[in-house]
C-alpha atoms as a PDB file:
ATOM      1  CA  UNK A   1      40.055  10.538   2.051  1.00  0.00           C
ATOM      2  CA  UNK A   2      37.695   8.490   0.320  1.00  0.00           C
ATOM      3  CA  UNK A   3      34.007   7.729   2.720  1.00  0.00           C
ATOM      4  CA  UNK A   4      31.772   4.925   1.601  1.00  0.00           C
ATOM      5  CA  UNK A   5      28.362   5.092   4.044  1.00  0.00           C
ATOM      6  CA  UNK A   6      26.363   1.575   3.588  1.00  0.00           C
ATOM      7  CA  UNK A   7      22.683   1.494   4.419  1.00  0.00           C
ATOM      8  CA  UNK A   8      19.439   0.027   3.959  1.00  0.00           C
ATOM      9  CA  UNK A   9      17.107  -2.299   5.712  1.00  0.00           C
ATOM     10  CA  UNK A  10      17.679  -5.480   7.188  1.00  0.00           C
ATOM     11  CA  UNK A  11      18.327  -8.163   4.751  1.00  0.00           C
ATOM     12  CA  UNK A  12      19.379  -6.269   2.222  1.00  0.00           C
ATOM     13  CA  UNK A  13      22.737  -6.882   1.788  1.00  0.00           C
ATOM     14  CA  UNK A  14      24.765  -4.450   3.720  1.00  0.00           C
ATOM     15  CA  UNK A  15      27.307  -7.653   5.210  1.00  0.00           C
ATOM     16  CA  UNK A  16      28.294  -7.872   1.891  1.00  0.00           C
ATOM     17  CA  UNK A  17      28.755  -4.910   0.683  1.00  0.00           C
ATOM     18  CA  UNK A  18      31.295  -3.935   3.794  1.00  0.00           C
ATOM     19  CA  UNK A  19      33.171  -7.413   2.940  1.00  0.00           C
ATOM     20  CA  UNK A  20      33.414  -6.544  -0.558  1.00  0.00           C
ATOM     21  CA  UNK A  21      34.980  -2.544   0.172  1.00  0.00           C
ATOM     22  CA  UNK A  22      36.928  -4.172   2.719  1.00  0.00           C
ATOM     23  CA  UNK A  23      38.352  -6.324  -0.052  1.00  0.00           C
ATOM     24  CA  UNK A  24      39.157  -3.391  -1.749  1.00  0.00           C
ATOM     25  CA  UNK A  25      41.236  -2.342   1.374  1.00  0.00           C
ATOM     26  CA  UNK A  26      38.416  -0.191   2.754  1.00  0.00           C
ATOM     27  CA  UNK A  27      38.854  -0.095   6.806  1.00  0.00           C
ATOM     28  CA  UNK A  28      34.924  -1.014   7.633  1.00  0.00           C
ATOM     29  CA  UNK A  29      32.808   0.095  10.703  1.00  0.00           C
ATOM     30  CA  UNK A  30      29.531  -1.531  11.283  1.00  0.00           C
ATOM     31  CA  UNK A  31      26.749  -0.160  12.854  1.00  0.00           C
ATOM     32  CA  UNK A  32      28.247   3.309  14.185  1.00  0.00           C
ATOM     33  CA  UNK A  33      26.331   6.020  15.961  1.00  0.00           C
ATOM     34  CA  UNK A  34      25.860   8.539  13.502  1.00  0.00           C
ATOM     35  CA  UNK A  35      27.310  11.529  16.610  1.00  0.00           C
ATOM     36  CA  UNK A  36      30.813   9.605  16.013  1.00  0.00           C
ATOM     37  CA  UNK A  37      30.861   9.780  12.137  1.00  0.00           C
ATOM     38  CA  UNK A  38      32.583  13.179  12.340  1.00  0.00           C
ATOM     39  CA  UNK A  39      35.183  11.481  14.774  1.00  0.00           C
ATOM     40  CA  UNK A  40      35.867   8.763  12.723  1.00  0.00           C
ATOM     41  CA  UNK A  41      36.756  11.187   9.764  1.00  0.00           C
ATOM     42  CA  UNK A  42      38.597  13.323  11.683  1.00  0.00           C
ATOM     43  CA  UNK A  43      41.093  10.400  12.777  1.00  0.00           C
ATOM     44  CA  UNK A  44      41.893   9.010   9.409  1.00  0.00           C
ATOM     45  CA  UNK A  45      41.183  12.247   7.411  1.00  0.00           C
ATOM     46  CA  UNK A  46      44.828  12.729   7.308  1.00  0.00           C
ATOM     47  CA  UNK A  47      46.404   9.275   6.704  1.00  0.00           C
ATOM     48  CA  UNK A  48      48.123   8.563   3.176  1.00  0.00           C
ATOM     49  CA  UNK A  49      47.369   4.957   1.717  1.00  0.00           C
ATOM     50  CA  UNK A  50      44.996   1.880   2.567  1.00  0.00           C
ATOM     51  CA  UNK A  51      43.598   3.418   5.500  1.00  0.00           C
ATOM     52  CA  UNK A  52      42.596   6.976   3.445  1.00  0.00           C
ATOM     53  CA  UNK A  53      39.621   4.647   2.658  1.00  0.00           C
ATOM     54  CA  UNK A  54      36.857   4.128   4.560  1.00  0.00           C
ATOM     55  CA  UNK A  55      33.358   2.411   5.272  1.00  0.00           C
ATOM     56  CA  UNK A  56      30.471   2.662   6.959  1.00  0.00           C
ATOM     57  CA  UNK A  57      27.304   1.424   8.076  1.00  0.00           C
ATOM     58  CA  UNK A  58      25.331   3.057   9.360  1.00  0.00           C
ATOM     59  CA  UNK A  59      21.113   1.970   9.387  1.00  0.00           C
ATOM     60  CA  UNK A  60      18.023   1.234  11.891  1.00  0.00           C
ATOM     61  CA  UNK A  61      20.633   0.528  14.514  1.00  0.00           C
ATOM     62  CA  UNK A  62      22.578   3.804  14.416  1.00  0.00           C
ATOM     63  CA  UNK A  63      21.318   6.460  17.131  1.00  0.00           C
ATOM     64  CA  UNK A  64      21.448   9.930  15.684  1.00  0.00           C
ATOM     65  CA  UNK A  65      19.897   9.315  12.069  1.00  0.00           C
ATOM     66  CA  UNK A  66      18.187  12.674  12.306  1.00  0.00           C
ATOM     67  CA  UNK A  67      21.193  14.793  12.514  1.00  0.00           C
ATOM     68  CA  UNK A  68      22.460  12.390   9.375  1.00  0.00           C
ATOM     69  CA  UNK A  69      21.708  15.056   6.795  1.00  0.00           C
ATOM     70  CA  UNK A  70      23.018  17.769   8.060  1.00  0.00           C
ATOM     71  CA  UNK A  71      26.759  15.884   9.111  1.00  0.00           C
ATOM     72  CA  UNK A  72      26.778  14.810   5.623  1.00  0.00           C
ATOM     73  CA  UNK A  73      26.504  18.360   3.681  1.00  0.00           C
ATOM     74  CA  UNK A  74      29.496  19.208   6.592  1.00  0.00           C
ATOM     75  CA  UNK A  75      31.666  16.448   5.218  1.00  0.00           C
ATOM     76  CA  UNK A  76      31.328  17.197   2.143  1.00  0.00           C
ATOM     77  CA  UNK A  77      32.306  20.609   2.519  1.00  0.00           C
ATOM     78  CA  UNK A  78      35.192  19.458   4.123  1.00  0.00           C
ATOM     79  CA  UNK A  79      36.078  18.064   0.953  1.00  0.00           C
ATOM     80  CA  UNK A  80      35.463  14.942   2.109  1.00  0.00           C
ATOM     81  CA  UNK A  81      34.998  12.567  -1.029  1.00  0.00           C
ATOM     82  CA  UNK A  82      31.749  10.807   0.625  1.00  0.00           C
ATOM     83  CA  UNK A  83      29.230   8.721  -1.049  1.00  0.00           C
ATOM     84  CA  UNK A  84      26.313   6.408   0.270  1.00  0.00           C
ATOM     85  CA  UNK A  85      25.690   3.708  -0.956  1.00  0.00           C
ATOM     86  CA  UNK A  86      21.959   2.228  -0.090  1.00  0.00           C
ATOM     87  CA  UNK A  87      20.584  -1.456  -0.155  1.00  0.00           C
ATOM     88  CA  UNK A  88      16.905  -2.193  -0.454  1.00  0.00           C
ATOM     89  CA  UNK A  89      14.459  -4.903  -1.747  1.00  0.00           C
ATOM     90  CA  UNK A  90      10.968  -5.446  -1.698  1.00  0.00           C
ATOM     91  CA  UNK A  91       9.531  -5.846   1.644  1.00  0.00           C
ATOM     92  CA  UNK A  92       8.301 -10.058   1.325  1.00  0.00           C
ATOM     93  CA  UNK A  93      11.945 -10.347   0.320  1.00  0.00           C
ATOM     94  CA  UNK A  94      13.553  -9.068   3.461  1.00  0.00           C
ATOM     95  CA  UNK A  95      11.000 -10.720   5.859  1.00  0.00           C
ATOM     96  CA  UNK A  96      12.382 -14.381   3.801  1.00  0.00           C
ATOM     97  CA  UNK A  97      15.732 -13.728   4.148  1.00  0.00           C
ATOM     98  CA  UNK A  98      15.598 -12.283   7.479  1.00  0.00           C
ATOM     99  CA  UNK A  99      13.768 -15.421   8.545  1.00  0.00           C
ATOM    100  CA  UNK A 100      15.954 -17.589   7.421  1.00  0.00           C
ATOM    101  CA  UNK A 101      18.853 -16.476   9.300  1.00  0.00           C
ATOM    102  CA  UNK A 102      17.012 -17.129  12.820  1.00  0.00           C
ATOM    103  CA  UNK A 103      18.112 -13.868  14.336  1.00  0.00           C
ATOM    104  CA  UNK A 104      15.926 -11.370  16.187  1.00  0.00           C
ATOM    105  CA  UNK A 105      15.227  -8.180  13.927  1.00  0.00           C
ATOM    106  CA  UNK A 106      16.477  -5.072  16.108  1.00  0.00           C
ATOM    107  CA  UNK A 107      12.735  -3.082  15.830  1.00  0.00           C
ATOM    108  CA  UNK A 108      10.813  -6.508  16.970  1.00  0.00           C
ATOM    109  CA  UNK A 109       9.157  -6.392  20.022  1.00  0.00           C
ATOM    110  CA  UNK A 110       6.003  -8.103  21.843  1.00  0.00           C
ATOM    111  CA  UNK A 111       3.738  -5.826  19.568  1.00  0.00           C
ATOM    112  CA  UNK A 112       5.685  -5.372  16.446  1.00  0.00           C
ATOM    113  CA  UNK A 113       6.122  -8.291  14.327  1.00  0.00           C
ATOM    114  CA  UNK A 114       8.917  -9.014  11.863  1.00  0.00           C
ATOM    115  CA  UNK A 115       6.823  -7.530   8.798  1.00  0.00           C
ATOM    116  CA  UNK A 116       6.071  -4.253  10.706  1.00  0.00           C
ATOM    117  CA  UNK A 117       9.591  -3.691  11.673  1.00  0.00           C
ATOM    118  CA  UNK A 118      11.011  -4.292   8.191  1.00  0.00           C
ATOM    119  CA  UNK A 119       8.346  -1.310   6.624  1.00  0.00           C
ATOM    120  CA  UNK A 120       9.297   0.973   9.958  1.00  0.00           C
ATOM    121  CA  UNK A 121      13.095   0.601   8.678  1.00  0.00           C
ATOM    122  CA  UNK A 122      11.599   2.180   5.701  1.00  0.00           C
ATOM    123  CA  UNK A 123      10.317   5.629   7.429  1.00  0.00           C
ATOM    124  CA  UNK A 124      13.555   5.806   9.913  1.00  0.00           C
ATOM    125  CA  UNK A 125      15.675   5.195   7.068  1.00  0.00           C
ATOM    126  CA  UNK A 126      14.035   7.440   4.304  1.00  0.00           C
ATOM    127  CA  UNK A 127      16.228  10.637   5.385  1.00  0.00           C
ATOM    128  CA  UNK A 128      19.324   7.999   4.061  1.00  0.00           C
ATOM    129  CA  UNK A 129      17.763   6.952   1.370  1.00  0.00           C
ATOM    130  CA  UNK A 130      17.150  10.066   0.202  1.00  0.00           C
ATOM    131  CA  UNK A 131      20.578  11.310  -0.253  1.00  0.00           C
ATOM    132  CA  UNK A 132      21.959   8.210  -1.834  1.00  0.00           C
ATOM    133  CA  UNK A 133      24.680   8.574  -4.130  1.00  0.00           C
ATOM    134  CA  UNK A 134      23.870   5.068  -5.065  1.00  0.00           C
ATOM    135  CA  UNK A 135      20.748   2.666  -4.869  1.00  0.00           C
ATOM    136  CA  UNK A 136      20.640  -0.559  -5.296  1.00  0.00           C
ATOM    137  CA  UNK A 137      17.348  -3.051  -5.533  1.00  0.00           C
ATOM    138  CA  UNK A 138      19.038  -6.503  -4.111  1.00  0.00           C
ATOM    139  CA  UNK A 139      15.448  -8.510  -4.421  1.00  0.00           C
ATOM    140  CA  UNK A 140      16.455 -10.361  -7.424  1.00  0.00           C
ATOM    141  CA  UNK A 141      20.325 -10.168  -7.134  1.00  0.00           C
ATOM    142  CA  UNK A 142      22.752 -12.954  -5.396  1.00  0.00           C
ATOM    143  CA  UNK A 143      25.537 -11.963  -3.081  1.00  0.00           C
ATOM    144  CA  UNK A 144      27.789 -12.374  -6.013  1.00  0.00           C
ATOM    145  CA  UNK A 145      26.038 -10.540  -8.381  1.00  0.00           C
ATOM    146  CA  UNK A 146      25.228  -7.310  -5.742  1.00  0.00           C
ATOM    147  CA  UNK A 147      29.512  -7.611  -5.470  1.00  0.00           C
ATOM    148  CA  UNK A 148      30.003  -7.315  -9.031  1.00  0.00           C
ATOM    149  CA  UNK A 149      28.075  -4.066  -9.156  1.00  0.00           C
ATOM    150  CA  UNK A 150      29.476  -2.619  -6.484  1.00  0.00           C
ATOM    151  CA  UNK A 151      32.551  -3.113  -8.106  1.00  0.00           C
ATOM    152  CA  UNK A 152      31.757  -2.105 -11.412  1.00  0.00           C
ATOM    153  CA  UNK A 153      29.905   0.904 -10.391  1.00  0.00           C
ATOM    154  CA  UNK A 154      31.739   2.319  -7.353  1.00  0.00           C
ATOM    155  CA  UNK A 155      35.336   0.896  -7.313  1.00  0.00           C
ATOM    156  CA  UNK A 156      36.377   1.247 -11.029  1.00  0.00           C
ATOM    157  CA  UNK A 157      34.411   4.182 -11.533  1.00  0.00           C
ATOM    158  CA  UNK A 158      37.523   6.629 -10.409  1.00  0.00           C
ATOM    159  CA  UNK A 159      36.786   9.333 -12.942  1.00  0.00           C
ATOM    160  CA  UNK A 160      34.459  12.668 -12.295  1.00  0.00           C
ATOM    161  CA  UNK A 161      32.132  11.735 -15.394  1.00  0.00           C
ATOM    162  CA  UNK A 162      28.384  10.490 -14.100  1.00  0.00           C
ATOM    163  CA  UNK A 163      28.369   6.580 -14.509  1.00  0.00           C
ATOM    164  CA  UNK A 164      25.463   5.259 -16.192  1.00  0.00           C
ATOM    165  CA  UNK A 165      23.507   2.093 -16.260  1.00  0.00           C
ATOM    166  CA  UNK A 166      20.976   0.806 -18.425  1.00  0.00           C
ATOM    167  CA  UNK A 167      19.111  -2.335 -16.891  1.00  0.00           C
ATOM    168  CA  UNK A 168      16.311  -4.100 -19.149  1.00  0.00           C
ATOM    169  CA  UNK A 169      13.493  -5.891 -17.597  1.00  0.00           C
ATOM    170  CA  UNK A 170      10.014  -7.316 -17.740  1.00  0.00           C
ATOM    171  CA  UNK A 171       6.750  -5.491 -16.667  1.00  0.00           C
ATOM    172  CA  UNK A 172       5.521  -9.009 -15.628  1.00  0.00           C
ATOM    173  CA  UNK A 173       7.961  -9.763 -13.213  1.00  0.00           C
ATOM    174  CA  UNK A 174       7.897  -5.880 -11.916  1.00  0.00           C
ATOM    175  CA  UNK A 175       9.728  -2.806 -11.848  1.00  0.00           C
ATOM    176  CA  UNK A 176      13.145  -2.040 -10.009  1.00  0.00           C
ATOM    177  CA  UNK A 177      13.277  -0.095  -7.331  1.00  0.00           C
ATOM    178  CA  UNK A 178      16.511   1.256  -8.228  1.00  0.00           C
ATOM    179  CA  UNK A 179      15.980   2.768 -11.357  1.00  0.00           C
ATOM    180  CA  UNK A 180      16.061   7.047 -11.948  1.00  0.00           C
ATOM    181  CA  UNK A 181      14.564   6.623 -15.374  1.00  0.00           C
ATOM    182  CA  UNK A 182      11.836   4.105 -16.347  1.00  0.00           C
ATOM    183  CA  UNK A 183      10.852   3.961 -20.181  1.00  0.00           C
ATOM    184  CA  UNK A 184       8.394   1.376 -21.096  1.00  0.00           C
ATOM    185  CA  UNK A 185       8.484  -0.128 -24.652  1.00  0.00           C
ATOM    186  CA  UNK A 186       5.353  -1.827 -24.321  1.00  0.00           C
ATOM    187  CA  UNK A 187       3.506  -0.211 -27.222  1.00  0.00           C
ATOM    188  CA  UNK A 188       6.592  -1.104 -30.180  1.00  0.00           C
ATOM    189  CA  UNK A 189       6.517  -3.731 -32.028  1.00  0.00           C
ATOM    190  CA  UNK A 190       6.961  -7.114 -30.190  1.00  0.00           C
ATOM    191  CA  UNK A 191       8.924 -10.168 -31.847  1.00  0.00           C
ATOM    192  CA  UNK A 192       7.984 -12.485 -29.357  1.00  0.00           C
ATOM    193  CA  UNK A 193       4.932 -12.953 -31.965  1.00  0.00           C
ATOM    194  CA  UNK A 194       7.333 -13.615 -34.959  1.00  0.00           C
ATOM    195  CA  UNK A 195       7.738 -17.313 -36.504  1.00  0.00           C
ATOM    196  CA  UNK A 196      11.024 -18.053 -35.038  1.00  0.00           C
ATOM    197  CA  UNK A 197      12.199 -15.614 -32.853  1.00  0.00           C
ATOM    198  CA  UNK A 198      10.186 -15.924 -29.756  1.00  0.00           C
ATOM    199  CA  UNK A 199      13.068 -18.040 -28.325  1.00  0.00           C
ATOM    200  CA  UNK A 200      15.407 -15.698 -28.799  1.00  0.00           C
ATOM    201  CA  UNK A 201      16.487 -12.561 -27.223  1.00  0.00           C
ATOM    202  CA  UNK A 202      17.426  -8.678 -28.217  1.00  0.00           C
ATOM    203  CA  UNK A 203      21.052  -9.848 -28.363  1.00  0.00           C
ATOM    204  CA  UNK A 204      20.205 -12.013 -31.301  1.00  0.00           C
ATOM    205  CA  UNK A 205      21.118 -10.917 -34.482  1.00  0.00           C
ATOM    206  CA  UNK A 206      17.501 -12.305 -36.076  1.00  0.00           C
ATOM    207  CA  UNK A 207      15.317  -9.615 -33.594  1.00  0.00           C
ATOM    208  CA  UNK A 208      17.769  -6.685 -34.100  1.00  0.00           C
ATOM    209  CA  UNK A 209      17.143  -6.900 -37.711  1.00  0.00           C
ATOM    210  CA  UNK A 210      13.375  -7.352 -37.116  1.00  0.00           C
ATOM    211  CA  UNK A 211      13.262  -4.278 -34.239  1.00  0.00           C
ATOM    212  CA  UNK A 212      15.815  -2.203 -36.478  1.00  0.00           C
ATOM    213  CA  UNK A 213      12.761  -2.481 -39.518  1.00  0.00           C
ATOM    214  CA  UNK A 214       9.997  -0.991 -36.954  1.00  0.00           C
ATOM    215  CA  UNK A 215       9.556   3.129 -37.455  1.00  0.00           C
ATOM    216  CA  UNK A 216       8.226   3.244 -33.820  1.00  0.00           C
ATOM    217  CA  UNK A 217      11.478   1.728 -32.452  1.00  0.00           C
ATOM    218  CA  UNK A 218      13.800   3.788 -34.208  1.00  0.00           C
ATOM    219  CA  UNK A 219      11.570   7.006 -32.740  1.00  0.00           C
ATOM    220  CA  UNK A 220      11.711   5.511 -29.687  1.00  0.00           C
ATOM    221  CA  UNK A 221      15.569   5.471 -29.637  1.00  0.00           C
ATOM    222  CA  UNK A 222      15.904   8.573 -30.877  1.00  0.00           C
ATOM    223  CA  UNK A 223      13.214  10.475 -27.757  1.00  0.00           C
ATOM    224  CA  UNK A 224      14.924   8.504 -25.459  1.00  0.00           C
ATOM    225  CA  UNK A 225      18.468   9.284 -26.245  1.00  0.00           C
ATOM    226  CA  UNK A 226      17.541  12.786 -26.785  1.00  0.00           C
ATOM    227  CA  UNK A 227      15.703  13.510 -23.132  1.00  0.00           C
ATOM    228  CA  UNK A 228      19.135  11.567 -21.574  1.00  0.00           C
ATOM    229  CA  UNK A 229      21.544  13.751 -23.368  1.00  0.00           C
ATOM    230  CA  UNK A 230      19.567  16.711 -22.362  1.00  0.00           C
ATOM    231  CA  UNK A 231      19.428  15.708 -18.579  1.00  0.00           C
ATOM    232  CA  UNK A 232      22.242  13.773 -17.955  1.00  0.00           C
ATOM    233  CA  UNK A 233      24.535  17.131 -17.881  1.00  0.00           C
ATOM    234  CA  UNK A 234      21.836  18.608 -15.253  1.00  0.00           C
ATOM    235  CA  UNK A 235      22.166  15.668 -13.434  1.00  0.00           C
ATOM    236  CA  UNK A 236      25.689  15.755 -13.241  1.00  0.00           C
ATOM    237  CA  UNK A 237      26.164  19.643 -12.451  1.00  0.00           C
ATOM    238  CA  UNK A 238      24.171  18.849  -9.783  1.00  0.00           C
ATOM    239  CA  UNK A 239      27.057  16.644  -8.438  1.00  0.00           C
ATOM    240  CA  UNK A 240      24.961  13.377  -8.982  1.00  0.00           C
ATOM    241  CA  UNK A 241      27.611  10.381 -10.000  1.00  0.00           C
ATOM    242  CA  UNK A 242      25.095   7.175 -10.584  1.00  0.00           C
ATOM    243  CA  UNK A 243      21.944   7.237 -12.882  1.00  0.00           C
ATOM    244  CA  UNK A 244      19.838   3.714 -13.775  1.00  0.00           C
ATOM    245  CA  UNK A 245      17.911   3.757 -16.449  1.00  0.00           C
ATOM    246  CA  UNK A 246      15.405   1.445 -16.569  1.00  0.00           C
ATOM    247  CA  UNK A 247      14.229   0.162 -20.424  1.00  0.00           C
ATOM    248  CA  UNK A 248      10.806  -2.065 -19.408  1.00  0.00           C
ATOM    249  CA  UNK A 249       8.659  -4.437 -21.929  1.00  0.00           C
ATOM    250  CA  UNK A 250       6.769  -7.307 -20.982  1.00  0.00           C
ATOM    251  CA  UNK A 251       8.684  -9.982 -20.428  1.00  0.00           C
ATOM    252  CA  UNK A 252      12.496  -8.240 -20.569  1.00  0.00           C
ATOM    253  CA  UNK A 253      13.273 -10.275 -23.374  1.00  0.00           C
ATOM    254  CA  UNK A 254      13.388  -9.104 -26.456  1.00  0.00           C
ATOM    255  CA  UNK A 255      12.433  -4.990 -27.019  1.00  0.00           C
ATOM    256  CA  UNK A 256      14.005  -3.566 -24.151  1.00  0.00           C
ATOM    257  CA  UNK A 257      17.418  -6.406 -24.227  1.00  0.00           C
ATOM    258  CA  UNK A 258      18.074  -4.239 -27.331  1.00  0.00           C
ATOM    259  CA  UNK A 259      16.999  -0.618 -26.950  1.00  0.00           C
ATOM    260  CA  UNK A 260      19.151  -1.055 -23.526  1.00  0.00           C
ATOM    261  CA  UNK A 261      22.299  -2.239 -25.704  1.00  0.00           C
ATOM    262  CA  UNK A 262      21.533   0.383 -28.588  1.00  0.00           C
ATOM    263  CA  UNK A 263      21.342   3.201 -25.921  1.00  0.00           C
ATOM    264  CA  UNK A 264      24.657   1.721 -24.171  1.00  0.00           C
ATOM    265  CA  UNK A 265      26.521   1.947 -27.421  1.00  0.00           C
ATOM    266  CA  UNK A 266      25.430   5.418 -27.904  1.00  0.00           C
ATOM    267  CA  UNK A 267      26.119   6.930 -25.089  1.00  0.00           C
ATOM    268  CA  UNK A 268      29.406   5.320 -24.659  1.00  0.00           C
ATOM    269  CA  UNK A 269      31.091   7.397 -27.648  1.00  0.00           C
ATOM    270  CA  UNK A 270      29.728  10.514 -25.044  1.00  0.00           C
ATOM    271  CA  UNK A 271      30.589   9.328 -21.387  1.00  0.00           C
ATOM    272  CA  UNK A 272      33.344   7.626 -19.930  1.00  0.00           C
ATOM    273  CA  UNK A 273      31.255   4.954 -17.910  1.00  0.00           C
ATOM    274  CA  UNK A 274      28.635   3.379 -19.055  1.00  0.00           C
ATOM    275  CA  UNK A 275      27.339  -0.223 -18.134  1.00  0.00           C
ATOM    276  CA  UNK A 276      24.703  -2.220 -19.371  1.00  0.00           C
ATOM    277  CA  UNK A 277      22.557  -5.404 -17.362  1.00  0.00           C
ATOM    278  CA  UNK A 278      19.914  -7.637 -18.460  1.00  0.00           C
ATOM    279  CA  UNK A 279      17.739  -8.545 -15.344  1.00  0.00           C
ATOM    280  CA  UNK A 280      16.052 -11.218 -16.955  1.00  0.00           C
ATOM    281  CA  UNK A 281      18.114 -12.438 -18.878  1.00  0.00           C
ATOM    282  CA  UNK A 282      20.741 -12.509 -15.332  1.00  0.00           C
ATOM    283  CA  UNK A 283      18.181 -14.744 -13.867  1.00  0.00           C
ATOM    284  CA  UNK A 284      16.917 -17.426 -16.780  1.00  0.00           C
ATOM    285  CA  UNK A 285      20.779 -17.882 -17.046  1.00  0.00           C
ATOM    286  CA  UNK A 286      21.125 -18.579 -13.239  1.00  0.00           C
ATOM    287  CA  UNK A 287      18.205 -20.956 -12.988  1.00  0.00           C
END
């Protein structure tokens, strides 16, 4: 039996995530008490086919979060194949989309407004959040986009090997909240200040050759890869399946578009799943 548990805090995209595993013939459960979890597995633990797969959500809603951690570890050594997959975004994000769909947040009340509620998710939910399998930062992401990595990442990952993904991004526009590794390329050489090549990107030919010439980014590449390939395997004996790497320069253009691609080619000749994403590069296409 394969258990997908869907989290995070209002607005974050947890409607979409159950329509997309149910897609993927996942039978879904919203907002169930966490007491009935073990229930739930017990009725469909033994069934062959579409209905081996399951999904939950469970979130600020659920009653029972505290005893979450501990019915999890039991599942699992059940031999329940259970993962949990959690949705967040920065708070101001949450309270705008929350907003906008005129509905009446579930921790509101006379003396809590909608901003207070959405950071009290935060503390009820940390226990959750802390035993992701999966995290994913939805603040910059559409519906379609937050389907495709789902996809990508949980449903055609079927394999035992860790799946990796290296995202780029820009400092300026601030760091995701996702990420298990952050490197920041700041201090290597930056080809936004060459004749010509400001308007292009690290998947241009013309600022691979220029970054490929630069000592510092070739050492770079090579600390990098190093400190992954020594703690990806502890990572990984540890039973952890999903590590995001994040490769950070100032504007997410240029220097970390192609360390993140360099690093993706490397590693794939040593893992099985590795994926590669562009944040800023995502969005200036998109706009």
């Amino acid at each position: 039996m394969k258990l997908v548990i869907v989290s995070g805090r209002s607005g974050s995209g947890k409607s979409t995530a159950l329509r997309t595993l149910e897609d993927a013939g996942y039978h879904c459960v919203d907002n169930l008490p966490v007491e009935m979890l073990k229930d739930l597995v017990n009725r469909y633990a033994n069934d062959q086919g579409e209905l081996s797969k399951v999904a939950v959500c469970i979130d600020a809603r659920s009653s029972g979060l505290e005893h979450f951690p501990e019915l999890l570890l039991q599942l699992r050594s059940q031999g329940i194949d259970t993962q949990v997959l959690y949705l967040d975004a920065l708070s101001p994000t949450l309270v705008k989309r929350f907003s906008e769909t005129r509905r009446r947040h579930p921790l509101t009340s006379a003396s809590v407004n909608l901003r207070e509620a959405i950071d009290a998710e935060a503390v009820i939910l940390a226990s959750v959040a802390d035993l992701a399998s999966l995290t994913i930062d939805t603040t910059r992401i559409s519906g379609k986009s937050l389907s495709e990595q789902i996809v990508n990442r949980m449903l055609e990952n079927t394999g035992v090997s860790i799946n990796l993904l290296f995202r780029s991004f820009g400092f300026k526009h601030g760091i995701p909240v996702d990420t298990d590794f952050v490197f920041d390329l700041r201090c290597l050489p930056n080809p936004h200040w060459q004749p010509g090549l400001r308007a292009l990107s690290g998947l241009h030919q013309e600022v691979v050759g220029f970054l490929e010439e630069q000592p510092l980014v070739n050492e770079m590449f090579h600390d990098i890869s190093t400190l992954l390939e020594r703690w990806i395997p502890r990572f990984a004996d540890n039973d952890r399946v999903y590590l995001t790497v994040g490769i950070g320069c100032t504007g997410g253009q240029h220097r970390s578009v192609y360390m993140a691609e360099r690093l993706s080619r490397h590693f794939s000749s040593q893992l099985d799943h590795v994926l590669v994403r562009h944040r800023e590069l995502a969005e200036a296409s998109q706009s």
